[in-house]
Protein backbone atom coordinates (compact mmCIF):
# COMPACT_ATOMS: atom_id res chain seq x y z
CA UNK A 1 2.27 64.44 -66.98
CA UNK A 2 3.91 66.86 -64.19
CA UNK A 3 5.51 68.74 -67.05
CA UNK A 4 2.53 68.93 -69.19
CA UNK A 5 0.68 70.63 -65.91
CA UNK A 6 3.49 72.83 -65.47
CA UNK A 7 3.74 74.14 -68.19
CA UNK A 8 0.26 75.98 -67.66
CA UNK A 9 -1.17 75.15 -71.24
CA UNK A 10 -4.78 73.82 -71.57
CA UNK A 11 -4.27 69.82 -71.02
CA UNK A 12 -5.63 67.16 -73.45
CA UNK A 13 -5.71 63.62 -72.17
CA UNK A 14 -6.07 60.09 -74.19
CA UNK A 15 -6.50 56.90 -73.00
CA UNK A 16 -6.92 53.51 -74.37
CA UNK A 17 -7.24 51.54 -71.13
CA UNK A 18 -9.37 49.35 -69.50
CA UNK A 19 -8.20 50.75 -65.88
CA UNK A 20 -7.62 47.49 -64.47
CA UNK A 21 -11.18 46.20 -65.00
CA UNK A 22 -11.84 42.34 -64.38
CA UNK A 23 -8.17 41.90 -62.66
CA UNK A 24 -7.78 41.69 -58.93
CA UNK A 25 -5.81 44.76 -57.41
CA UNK A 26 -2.56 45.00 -56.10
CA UNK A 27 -1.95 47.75 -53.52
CA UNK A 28 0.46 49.67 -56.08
CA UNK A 29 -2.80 49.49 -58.09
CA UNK A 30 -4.74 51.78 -55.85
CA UNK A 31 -1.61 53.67 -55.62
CA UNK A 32 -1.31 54.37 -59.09
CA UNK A 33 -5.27 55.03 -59.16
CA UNK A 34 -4.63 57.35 -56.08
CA UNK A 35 -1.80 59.17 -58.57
CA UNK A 36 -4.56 58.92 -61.53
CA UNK A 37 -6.96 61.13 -59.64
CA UNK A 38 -4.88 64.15 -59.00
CA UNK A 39 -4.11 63.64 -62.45
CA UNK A 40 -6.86 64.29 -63.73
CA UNK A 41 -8.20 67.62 -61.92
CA UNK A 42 -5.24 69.74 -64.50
CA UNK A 43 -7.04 67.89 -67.61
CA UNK A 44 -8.91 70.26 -69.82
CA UNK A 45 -10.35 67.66 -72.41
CA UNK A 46 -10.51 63.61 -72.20
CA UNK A 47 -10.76 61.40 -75.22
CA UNK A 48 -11.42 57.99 -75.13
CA UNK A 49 -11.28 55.59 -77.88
CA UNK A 50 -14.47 53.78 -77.21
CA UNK A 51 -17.33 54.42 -75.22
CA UNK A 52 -16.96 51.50 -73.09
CA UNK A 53 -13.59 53.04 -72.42
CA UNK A 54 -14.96 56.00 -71.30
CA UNK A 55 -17.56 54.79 -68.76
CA UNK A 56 -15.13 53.25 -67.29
CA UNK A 57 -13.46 56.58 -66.50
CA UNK A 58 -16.48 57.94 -65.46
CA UNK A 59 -16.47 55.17 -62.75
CA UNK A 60 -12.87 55.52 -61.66
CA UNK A 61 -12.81 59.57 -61.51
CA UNK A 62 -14.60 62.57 -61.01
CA UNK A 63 -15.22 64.00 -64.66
CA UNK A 64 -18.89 64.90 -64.97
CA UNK A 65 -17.72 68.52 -65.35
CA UNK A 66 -15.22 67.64 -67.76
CA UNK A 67 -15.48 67.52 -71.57
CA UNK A 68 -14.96 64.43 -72.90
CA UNK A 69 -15.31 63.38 -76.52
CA UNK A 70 -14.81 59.81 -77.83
CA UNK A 71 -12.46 59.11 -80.73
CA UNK A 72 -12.05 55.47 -82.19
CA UNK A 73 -9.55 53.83 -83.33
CA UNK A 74 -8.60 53.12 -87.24
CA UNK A 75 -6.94 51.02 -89.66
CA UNK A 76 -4.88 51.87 -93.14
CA UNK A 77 -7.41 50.32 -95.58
CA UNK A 78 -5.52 48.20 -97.67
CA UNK A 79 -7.06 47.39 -100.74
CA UNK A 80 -3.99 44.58 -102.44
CA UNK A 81 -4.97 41.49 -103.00
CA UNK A 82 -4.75 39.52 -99.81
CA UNK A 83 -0.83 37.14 -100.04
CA UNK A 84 -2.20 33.82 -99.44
CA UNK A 85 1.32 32.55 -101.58
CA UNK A 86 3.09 32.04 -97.61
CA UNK A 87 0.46 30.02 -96.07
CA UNK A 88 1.29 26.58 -95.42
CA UNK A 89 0.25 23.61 -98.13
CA UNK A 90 -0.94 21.32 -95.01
CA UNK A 91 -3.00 24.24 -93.73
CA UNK A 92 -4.39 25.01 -97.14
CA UNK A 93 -5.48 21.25 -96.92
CA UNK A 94 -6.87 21.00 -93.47
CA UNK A 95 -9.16 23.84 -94.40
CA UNK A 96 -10.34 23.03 -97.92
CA UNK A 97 -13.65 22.91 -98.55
CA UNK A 98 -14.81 23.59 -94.86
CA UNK A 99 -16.88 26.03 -92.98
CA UNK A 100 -13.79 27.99 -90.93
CA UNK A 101 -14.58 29.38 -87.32
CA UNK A 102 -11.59 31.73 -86.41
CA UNK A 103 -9.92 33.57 -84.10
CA UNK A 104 -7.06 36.23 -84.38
CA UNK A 105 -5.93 36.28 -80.28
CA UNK A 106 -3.45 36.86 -78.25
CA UNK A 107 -4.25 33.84 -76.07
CA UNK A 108 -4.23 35.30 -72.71
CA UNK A 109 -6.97 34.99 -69.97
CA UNK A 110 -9.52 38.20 -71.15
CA UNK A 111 -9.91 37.19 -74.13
CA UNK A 112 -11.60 33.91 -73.72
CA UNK A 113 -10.85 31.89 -76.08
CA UNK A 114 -12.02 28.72 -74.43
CA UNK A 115 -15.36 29.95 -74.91
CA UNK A 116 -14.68 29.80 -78.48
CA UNK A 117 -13.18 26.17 -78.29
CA UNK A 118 -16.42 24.73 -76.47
CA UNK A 119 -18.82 26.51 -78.94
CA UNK A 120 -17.27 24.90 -81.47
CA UNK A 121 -17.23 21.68 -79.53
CA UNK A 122 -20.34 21.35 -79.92
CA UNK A 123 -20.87 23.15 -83.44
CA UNK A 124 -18.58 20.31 -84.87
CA UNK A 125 -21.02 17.68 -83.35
CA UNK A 126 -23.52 17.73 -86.08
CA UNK A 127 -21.18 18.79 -89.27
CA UNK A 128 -18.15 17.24 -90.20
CA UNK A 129 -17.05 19.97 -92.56
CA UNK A 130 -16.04 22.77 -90.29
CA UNK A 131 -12.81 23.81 -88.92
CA UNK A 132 -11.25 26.06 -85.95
CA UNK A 133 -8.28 28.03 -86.78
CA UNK A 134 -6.62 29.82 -83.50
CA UNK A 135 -3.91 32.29 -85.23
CA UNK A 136 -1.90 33.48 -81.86
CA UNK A 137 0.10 32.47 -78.89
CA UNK A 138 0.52 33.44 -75.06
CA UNK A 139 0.61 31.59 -72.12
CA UNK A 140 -2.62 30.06 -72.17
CA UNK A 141 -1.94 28.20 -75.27
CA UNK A 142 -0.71 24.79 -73.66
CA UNK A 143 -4.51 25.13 -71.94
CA UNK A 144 -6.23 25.63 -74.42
CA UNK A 145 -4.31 22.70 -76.74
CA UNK A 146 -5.16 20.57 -73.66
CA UNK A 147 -8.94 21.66 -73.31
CA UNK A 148 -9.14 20.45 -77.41
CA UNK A 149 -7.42 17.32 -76.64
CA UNK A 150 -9.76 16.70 -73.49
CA UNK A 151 -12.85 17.55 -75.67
CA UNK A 152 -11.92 15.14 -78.65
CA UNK A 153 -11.90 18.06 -81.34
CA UNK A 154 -8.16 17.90 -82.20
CA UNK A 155 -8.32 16.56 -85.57
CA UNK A 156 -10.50 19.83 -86.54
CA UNK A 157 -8.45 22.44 -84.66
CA UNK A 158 -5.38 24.42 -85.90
CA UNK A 159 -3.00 25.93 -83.72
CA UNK A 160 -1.25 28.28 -86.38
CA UNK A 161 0.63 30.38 -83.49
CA UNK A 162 2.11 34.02 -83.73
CA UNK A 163 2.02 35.08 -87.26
CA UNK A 164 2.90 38.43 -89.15
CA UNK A 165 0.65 37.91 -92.27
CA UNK A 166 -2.77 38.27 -90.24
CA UNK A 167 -4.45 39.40 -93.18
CA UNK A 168 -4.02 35.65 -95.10
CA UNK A 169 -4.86 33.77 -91.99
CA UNK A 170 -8.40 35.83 -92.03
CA UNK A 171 -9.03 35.77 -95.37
CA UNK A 172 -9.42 31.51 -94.91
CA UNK A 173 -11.88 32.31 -92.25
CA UNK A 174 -15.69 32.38 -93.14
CA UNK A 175 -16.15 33.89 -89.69
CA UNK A 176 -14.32 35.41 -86.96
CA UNK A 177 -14.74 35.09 -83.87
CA UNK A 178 -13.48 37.36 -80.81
CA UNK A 179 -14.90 36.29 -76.87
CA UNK A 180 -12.91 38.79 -74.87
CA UNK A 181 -14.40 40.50 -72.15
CA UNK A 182 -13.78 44.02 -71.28
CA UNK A 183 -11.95 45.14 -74.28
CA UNK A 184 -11.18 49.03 -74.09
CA UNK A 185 -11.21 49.05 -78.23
CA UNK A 186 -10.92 45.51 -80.40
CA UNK A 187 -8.76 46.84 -83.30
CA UNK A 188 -9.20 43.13 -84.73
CA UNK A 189 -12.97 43.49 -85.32
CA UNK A 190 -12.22 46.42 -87.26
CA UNK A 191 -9.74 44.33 -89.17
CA UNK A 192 -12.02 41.34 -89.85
CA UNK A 193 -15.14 43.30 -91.12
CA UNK A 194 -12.95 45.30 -93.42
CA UNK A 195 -12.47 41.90 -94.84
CA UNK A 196 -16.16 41.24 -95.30
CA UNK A 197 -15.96 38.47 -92.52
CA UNK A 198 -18.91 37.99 -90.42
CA UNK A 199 -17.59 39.15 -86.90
CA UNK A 200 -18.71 37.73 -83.47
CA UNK A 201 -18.41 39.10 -80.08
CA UNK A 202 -19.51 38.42 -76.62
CA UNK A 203 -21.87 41.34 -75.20
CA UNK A 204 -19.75 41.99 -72.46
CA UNK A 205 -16.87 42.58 -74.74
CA UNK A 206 -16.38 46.15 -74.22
CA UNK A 207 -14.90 48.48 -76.71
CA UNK A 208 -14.98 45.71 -79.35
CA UNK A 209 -18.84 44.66 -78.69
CA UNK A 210 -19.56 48.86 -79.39
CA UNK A 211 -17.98 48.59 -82.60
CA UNK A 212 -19.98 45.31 -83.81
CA UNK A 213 -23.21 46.38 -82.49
CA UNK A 214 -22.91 48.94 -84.62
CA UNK A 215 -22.80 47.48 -88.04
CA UNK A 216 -23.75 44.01 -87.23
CA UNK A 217 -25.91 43.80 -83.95
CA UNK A 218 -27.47 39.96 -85.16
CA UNK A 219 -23.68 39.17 -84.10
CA UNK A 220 -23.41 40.46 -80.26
CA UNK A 221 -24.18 37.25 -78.44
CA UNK A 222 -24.50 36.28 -74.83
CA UNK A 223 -22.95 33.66 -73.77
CA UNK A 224 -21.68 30.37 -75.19
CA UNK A 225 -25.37 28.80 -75.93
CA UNK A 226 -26.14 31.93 -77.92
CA UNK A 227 -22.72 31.74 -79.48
CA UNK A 228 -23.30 28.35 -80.39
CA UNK A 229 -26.37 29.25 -81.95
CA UNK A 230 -25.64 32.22 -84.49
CA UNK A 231 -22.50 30.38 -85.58
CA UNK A 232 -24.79 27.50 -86.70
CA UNK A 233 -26.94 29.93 -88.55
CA UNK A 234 -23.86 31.47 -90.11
CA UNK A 235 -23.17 27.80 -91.13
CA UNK A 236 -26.44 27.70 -92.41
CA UNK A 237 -26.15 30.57 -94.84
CA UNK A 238 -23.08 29.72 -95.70
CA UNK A 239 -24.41 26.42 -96.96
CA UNK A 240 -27.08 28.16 -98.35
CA UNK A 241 -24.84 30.16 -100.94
CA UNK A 242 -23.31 27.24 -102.20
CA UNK A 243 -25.76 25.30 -102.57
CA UNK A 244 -27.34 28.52 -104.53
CA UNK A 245 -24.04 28.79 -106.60
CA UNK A 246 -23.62 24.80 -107.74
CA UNK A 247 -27.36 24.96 -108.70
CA UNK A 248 -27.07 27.86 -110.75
CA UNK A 249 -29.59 30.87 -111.73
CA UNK A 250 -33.35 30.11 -111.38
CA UNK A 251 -34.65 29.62 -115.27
C-alpha cells in the first residue's frame, strides 16, 4: 500500500472482506482498523464485490466523497457433463431415490450450518425419503456430527468431508442450502444456481443473500422456521414433478 501511495499515481482499491463483522475484536484489530483509515484517504476509486461488502465500508470509513463502484464476483461456466464416475457406490445408495438437502461449507462458526441440521431435523419428521449431504470439513465438524447424533437424524445425514469434485457432490443435491451470516460474496451460490439447483440463504447472509435475492427472492428466508418451511415446499414440488412424470402427459 505505502508504495502504491508513493508512487503518486491515481489509487484503485478492492476488497472482498467482511472487516471483521460478527467477530469480537482484538486490540491489534482496532490497530489494523486505525492503519485502514489512513489508508484509505490516498484511494482514488473503491470496488467492492458485493454491496453488502460495501456498506460495510461505508460503516468502517469515511468514503461518502469517494467513488465507489461494485464489481461481483464470477465463475468459468463449465458446460461438460458433470463426473459423477468418482463418487462413492455407498453414497450413490444412501441417496437414491430421495429428496437431497445440501450444503457445500467450510464448517466453521459463520456459516451456520447447525441451522441447516435442525431444519432438517424437523423436515425429516414427516418424510422418510429425504437426505442431508454436508460436503466440507473444519473444526466444527465433530459438533455438528454430535448435534445429528443428539437429534436422532444420523441414519439420514452424510458427512462426505473435504472434497475436490464439488461439482458431482451438487449435482446429487435437489437443493442447496447455504445459512452463513455476513458473507462479503458467497461464490458457492453462484456455483449451485449455475447448476439449476434451487439455492437457499438466510437474509442476513450478506454478499451471498444479494446475489439470491436477485434471481430467486421466494428463497431468502428468515430464520430456521421459515427455512423449514420453503424447504418443505421445495419438497413439495419436487414431488409434484414426479408424480407428473410417472403419470405421463394429460390425454
Amino acid at each position: 500500500g505505502s508504495a502504491g501511495v508513493k508512487s503518486g499515481r491515481p489509487l484503485v482499491f478492492t476488497d472482498h472482506g467482511n472487516y471483521g463483522h460478527g467477530r469480537v475484536w482484538t486490540w491489534r484489530d482496532r490497530v489494523k482498523r486505525s492503519l485502514q483509515r489512513r489508508f484509505t484517504r490516498h484511494i482514488d476509486h473503491f470496488t467492492f464485490n458485493s454491496e453488502y461488502t460495501q456498506a460495510l465500508a461505508f460503516a468502517a470509513f469515511d468514503l461518502d466523497r469517494k467513488i465507489c463502484t461494485v464489481v461481483p464476483n464470477g465463475i468459468v461456466h463449465d458446460s461438460r457433463t458433470v463426473d459423477m464416475s468418482e463418487l462413492p457406490p455407498e453414497l450413490l445408495e444412501r441417496v437414491s431415490g430421495k429428496f437431497v438437502v445440501g450444503t457445500t461449507s467450510r464448517l466453521a462458526g459463520f456459516k451456520r450450518v447447525h441451522l441447516l441440521i435442525d431444519a432438517f431435523s424437523e423436515l425429516q419428521k414427516n418424510w422418510d425419503n429425504v437426505a442431508l449431504l454436508i460436503v466440507g470439513d473444519g473444526a466444527l465438524r465433530a459438533d455438528l456430527e454430535a448435534r445429528v447424533d443428539g437429534l436422532g437424524i444420523g441414519q439420514n445425514v452424510i458427512f462426505a468431508g473435504y472434497r475436490r469434485n464439488v461439482r458431482a457432490y451438487q449435482n446429487l443435491m435437489n437443493t442447496c442450502v447455504f445459512p452463513s451470516i455476513g458473507e462479503p460474496f458467497g461464490l458457492v451460490a453462484i456455483e449451485s444456481l449455475a447448476q439449476g439447483k434451487a439455492t437457499v440463504v438466510m437474509a442476513d447472509g450478506g454478499g451471498i443473500a444479494d446475489i439470491v435475492r436477485r434471481v430467486e427472492p421466494e428463497n431468502v428466508v428468515q430464520g430456521v422456521g421459515e427455512l423449514i418451511t420453503r424447504l418443505a415446499e421445495l419438497y413439495a414440488d419436487e414431488q409434484r414433478c414426479a408424480d407428473e412424470q410417472r403419470s405421463g402427459p394429460e390425454p
